[in-house]
Protein backbone atom coordinates (compact mmCIF):
# COMPACT_ATOMS: atom_id res chain seq x y z
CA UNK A 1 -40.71 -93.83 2.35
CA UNK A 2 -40.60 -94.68 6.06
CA UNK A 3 -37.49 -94.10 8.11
CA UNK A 4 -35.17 -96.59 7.45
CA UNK A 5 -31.51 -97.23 8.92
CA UNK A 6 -30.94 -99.04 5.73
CA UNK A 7 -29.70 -96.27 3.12
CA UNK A 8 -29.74 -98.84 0.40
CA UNK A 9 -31.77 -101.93 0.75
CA UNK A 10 -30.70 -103.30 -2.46
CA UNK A 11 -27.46 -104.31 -0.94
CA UNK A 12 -29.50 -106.51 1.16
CA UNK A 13 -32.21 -108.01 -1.18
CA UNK A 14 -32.08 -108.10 -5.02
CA UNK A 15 -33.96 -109.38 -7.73
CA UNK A 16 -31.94 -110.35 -10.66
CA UNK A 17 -32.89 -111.72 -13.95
CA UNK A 18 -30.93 -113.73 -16.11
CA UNK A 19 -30.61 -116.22 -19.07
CA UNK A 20 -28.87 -119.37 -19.23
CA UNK A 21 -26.31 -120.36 -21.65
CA UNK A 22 -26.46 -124.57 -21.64
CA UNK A 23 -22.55 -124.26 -21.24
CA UNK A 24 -20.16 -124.43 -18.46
CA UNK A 25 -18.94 -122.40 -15.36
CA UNK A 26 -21.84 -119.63 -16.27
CA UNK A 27 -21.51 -116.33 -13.75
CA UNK A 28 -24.54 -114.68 -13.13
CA UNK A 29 -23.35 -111.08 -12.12
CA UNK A 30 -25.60 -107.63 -11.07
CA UNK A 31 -26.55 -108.97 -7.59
CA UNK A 32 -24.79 -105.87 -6.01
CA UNK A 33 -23.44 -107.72 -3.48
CA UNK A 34 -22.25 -111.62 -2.30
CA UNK A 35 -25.36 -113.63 -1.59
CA UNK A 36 -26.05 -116.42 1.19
CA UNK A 37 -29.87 -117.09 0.18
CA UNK A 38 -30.40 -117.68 -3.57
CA UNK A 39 -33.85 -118.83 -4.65
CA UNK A 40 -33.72 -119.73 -9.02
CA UNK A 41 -36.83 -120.48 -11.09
CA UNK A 42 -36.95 -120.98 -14.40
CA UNK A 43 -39.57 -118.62 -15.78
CA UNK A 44 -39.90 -120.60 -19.50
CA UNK A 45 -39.99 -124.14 -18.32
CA UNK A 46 -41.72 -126.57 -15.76
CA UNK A 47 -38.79 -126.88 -13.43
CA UNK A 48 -38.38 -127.28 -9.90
CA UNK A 49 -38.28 -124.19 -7.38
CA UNK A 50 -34.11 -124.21 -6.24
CA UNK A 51 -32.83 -122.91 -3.24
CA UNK A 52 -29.24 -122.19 -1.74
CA UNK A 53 -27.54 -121.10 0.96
CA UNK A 54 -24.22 -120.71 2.41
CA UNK A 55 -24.88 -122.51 5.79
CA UNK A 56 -25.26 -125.60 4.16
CA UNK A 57 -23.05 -124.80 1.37
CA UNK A 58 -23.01 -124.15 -2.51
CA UNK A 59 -23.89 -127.05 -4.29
CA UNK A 60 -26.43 -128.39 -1.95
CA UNK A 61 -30.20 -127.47 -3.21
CA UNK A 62 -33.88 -127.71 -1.87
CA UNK A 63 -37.04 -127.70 -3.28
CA UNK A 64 -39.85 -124.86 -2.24
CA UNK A 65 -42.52 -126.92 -4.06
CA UNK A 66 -41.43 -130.68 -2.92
CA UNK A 67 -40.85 -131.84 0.70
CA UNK A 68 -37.59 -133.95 -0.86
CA UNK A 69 -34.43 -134.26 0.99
CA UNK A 70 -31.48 -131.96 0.43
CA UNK A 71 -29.55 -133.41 -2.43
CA UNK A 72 -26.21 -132.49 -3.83
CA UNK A 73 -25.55 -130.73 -7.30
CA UNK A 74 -22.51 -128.71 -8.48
CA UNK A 75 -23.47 -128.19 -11.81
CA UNK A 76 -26.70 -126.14 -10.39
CA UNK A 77 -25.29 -123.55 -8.29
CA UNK A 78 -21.60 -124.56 -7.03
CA UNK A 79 -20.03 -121.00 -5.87
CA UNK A 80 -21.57 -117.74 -4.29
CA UNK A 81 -19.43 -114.41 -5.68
CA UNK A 82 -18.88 -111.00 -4.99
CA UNK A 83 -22.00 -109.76 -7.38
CA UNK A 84 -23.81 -113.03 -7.78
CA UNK A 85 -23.22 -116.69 -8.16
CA UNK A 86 -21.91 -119.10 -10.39
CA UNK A 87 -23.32 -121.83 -12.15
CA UNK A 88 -23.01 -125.49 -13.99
CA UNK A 89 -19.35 -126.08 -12.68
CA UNK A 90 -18.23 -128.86 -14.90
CA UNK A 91 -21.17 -130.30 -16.92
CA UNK A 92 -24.71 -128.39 -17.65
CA UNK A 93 -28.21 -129.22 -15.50
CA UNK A 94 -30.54 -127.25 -17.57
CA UNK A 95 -32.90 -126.44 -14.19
CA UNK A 96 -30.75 -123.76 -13.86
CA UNK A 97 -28.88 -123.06 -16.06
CA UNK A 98 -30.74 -124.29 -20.21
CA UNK A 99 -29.20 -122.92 -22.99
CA UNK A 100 -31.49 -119.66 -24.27
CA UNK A 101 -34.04 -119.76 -20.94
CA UNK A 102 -35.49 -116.85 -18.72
CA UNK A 103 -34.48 -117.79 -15.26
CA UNK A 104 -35.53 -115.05 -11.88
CA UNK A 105 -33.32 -115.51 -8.49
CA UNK A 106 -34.02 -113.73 -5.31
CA UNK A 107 -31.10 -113.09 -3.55
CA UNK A 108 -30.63 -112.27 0.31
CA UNK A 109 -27.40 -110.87 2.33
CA UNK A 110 -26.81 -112.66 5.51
CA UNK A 111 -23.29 -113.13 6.64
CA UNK A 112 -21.71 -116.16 5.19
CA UNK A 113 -21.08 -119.65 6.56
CA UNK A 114 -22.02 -118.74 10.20
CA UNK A 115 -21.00 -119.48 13.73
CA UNK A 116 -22.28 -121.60 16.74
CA UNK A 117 -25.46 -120.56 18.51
CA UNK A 118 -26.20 -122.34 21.93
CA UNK A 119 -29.12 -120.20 22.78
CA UNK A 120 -31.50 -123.01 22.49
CA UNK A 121 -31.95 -126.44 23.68
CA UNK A 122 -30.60 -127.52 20.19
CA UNK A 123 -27.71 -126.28 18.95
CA UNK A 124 -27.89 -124.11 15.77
CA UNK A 125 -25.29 -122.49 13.15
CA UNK A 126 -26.41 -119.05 12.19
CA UNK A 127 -25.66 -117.03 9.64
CA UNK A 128 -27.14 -113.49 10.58
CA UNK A 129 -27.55 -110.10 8.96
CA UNK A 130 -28.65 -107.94 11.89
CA UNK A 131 -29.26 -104.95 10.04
CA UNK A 132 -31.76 -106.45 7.22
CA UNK A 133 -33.10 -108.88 10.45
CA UNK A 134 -32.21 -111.67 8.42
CA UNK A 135 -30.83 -115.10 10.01
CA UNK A 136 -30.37 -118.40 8.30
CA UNK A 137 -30.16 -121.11 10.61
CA UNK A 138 -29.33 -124.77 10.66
CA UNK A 139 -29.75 -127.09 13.55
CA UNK A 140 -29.67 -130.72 13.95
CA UNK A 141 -30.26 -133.04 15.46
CA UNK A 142 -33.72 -132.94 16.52
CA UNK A 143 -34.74 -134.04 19.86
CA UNK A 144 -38.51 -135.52 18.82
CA UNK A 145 -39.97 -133.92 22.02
CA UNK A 146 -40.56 -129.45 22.54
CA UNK A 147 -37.43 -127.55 22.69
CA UNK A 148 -36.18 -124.06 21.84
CA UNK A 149 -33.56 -123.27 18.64
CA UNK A 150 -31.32 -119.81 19.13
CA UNK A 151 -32.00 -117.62 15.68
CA UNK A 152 -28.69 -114.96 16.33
CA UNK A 153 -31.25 -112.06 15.40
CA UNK A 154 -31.23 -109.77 19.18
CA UNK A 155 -35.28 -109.27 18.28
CA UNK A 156 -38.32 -110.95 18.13
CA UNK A 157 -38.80 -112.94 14.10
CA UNK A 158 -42.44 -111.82 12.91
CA UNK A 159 -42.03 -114.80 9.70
CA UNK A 160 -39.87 -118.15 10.03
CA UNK A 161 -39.88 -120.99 7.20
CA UNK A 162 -38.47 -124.67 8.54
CA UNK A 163 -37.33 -127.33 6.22
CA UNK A 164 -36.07 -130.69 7.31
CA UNK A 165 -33.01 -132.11 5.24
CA UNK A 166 -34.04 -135.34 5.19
CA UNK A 167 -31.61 -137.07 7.35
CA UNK A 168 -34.45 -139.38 8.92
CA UNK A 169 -37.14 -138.66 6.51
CA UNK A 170 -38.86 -136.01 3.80
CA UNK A 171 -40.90 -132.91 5.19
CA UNK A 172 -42.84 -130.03 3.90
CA UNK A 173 -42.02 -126.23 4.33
CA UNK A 174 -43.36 -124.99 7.85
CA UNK A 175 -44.04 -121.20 7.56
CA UNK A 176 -44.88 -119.52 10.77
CA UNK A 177 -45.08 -115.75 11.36
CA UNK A 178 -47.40 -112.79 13.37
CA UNK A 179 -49.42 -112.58 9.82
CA UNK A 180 -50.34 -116.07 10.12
CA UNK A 181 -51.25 -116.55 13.83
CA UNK A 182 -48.89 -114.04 16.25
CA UNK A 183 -49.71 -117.39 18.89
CA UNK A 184 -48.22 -120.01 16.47
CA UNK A 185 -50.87 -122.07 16.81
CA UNK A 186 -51.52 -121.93 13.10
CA UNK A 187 -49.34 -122.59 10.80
CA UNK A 188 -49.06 -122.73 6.60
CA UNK A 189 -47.10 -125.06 3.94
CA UNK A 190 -44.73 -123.45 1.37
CA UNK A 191 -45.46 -126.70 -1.02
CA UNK A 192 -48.78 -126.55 -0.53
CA UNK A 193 -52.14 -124.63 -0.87
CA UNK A 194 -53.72 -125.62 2.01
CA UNK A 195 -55.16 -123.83 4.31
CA UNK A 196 -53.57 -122.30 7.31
CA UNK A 197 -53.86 -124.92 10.00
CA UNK A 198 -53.81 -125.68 14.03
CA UNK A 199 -50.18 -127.43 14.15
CA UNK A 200 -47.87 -127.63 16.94
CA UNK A 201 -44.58 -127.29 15.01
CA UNK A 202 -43.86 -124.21 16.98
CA UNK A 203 -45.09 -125.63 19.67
CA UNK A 204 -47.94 -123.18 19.69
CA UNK A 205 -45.43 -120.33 20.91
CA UNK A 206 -43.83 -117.41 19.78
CA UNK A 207 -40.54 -116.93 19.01
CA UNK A 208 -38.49 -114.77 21.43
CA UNK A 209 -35.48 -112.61 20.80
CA UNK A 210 -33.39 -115.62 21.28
CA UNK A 211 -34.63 -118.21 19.99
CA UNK A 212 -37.70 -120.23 18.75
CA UNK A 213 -39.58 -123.02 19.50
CA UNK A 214 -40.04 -126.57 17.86
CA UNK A 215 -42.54 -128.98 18.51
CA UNK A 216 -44.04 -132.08 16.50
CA UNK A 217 -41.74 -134.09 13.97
CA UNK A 218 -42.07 -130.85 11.08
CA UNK A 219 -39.63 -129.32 12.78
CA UNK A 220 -38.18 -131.64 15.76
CA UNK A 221 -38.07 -134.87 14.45
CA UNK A 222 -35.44 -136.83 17.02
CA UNK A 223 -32.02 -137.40 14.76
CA UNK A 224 -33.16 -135.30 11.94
CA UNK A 225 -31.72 -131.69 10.71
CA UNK A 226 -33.61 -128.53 9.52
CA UNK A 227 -32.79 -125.30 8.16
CA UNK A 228 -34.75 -122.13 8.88
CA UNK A 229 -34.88 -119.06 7.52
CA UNK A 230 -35.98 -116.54 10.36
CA UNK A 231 -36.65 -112.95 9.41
CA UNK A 232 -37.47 -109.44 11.23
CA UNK A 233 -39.58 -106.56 9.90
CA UNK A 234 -37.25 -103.63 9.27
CA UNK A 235 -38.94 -100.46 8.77
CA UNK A 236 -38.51 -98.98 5.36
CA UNK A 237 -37.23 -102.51 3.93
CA UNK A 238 -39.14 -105.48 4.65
CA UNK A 239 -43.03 -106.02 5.78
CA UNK A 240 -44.81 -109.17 6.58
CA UNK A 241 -48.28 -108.12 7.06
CA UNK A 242 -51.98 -109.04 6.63
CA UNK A 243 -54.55 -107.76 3.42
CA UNK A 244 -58.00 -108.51 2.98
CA UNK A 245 -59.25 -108.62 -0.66
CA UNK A 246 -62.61 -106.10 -1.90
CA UNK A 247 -63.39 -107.63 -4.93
CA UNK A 248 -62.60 -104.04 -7.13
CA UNK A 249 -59.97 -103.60 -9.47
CA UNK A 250 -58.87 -100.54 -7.32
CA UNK A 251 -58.08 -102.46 -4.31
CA UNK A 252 -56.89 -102.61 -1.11
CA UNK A 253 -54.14 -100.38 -0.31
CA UNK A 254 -51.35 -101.98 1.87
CA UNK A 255 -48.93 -99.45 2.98
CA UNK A 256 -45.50 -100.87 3.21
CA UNK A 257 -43.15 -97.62 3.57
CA UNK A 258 -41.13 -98.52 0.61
CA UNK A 259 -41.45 -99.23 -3.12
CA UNK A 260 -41.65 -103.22 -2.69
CA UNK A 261 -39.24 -104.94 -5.36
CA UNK A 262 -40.80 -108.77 -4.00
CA UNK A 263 -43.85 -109.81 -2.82
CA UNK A 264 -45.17 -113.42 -1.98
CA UNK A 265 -48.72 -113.46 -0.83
CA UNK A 266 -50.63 -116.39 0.14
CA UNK A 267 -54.52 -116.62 0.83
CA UNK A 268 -55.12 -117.70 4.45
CA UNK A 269 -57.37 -119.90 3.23
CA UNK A 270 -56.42 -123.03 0.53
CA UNK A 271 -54.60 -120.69 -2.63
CA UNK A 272 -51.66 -120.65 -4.26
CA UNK A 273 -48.03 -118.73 -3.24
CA UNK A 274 -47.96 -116.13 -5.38
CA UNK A 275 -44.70 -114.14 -6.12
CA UNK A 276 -44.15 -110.49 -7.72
CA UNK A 277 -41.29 -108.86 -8.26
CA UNK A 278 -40.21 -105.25 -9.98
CA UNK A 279 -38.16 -106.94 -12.46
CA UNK A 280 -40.68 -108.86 -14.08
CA UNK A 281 -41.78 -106.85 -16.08
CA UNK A 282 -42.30 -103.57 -14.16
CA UNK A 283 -45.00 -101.75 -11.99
CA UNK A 284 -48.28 -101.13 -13.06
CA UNK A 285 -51.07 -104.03 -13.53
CA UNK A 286 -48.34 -106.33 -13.09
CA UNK A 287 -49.64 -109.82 -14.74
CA UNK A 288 -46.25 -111.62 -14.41
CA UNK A 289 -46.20 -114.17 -11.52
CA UNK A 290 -44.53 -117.19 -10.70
CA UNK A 291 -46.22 -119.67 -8.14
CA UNK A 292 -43.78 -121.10 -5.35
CA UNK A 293 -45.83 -123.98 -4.33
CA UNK A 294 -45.44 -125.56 -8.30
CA UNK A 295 -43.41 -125.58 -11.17
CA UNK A 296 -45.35 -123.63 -13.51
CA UNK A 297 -44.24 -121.46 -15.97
CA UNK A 298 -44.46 -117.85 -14.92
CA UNK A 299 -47.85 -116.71 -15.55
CA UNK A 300 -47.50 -113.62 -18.17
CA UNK A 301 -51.45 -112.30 -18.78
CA UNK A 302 -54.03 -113.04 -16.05
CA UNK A 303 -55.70 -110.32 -15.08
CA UNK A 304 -57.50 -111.62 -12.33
CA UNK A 305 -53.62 -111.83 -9.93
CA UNK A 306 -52.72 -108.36 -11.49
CA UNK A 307 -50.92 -105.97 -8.91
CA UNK A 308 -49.77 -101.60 -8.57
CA UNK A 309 -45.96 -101.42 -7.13
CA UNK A 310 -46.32 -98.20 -5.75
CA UNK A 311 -43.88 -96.05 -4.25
CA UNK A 312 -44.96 -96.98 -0.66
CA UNK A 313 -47.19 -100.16 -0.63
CA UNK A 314 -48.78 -102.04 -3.41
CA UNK A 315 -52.25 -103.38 -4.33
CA UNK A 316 -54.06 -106.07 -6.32
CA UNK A 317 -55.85 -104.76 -9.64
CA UNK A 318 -57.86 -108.03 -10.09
CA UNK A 319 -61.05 -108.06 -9.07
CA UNK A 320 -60.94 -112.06 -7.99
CA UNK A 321 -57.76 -114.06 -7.08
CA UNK A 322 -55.72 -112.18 -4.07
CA UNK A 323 -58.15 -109.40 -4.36
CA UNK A 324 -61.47 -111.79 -3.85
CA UNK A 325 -63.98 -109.94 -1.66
CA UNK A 326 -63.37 -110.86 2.10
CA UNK A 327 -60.50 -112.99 0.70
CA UNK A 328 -57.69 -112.83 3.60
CA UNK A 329 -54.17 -112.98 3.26
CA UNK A 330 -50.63 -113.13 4.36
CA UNK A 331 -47.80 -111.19 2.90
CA UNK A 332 -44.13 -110.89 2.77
CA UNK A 333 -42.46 -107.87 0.98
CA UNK A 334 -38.93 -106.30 0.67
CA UNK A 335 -37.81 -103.30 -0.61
CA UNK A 336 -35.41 -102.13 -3.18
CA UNK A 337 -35.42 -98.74 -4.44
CA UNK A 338 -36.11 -95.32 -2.79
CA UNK A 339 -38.70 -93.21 -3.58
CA UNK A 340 -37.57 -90.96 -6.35
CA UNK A 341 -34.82 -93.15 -7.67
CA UNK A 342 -35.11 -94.33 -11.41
CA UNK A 343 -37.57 -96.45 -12.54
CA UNK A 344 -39.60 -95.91 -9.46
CA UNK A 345 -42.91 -94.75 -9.46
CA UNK A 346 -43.66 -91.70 -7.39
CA UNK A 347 -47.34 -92.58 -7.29
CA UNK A 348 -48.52 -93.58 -3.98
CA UNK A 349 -52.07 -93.74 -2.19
């Protein structure tokens, strides 16, 4: 593993699995620590991508897969808790929580509800975890013409996701990052397949170590407010990087410096958001995937998306989907485990 000044990542990021019970006030426990960022999807049914956060505040969900506006929801998740969250606070919403289902949330530390940020031309509330180079950040409202948004993270983002709220009107997912286009010229869609595409929602710059830049109405719409979710590459935790696919089922390599426990990879050109973790089901010719730009079921035998966790990197088993000859991609990965630790693979290329 690569030096890291994070002795245990998992404190940071964690996977967790869980089942739902159809009842009331259900707590989902094994986190390892109090999250901010909790992304649910149901892995048996055709429901909705969820997301949380604490800047906005329990109760309040988005959609990864839909441009909708924020709604409200406390019998979803209404409370974030020491190891976890809870869930379905007075009635049942079985998106979340249906009695008997297989449910996977991602779960990321920041640092609460946040505090005021004036480093940009908009105002912001940040909630940052400077040691994971995590922020989340909510600003509002938008000015409709190019301005500058402070992020609270003292370095440079190298991946930022926008969402509008839906104040003024519905949006899609804005993802922006050095994997994508390090000018921000070119940006992607988290609800969508699309291709990468010439878009000035970051006004075609880079972020800074301050702040970052909004443009067009994605992200700057005048009276509208947007939540972001701005992240840093931390060496021996978290990698957003670039892979080109060679069309074997031994291939590529992509060294990451840690045993990945969640990876979403994208192709640059129009493909699905695929997402891997090391919970579902384990390491080797993983087939298990859930898609974040849908609500599919999770995808439990397709060879052609299989992936190696390895103990530093990962890579794609499948001789077609992500692993498509000359196929080029963008990734995001963070790490769990350390090399050596159970139920990690000491393999590594």
């Amino acid at each position: 593993m690569a030096y890291s000044t994070i002795s245990k990542p998992s404190l940071h990021f964690n996977t967790n699995l869980y089942t739902g019970n159809g009842s009331t006030q259900h707590s989902i426990t094994g986190v390892g620590f109090q999250p901010d960022w909790t992304w649910i999807k149901s892995r048996d049914d055709t429901y909705n991508h969820f997301v949380f956060d604490a800047v906005r505040g329990v109760g309040k969900q988005i959609f990864p897969n839909l441009t909708n506006a924020e709604s409200t929801n406390m019998n979803n998740l209404y409370s974030f808790n020491t190891d976890g969250f809870s869930l379905a606070q007075s009635g049942n919403d079985d998106v979340t929580n249906k009695n008997n289902s297989n449910f996977a949330s991602w779960n990321w530390k920041a640092n609460g509800a946040g505090s005021a940020n004036t480093d940009g031309g908009i105002n912001s509330t940040v909630s940052v975890n400077n040691t994971a180079g995590f922020s989340i950040v909510k600003y509002g409202t938008g000015t409709g013409s190019a301005t500058t948004v402070g992020h609270g993270l003292n370095a440079k983002p190298n991946f930022i996701i926008v969402k509008p709220l839906g104040t003024i009107t519905t949006g899609g997912w804005i993802v922006g990052g050095d994997n994508i286009d390090s000018t921000y010229n070119e940006v992607s869609e988290l609800n969508e397949t699309a291709a990468k595409a010439n878009d000035p929602s970051f006004n075609d710059t880079a972020p800074t170590s301050s702040v970052f830049s909004v443009g067009n109405n994605n992200t700057n719409r005048s009276g509208e407010n947007y939540i972001a979710y701005c992240f840093v590459e931390k060496t021996g935790y978290s990698k957003f990087g670039s892979l080109t696919g060679n069309g074997s089922t031994d291939g590529t390599f992509v060294y990451c410096g840690f045993a990945p426990s969640f990876i979403m990879v994208k192709a640059k050109t129009s493909g699905n958001w695929f997402m891997y973790d090391n919970k579902r089901p384990g390491y080797n010719n993983v087939q298990q995937f859930l898609e974040a730009d849908g609500n599919a079921t999770e995808y439990t035998s397709n060879a052609n998306h299989s992936i190696d966790i390895l103990s530093n990197g990962f890579k794609f088993t499948g001789g077609s989907g992500s692993n498509t000859s000359g196929r080029e991609n963008f990734f995001m990965a963070f790490g769990q485990s350390l090399v050596g630790s159970n139920n990690v693979p000491c393999t590594a290329r």
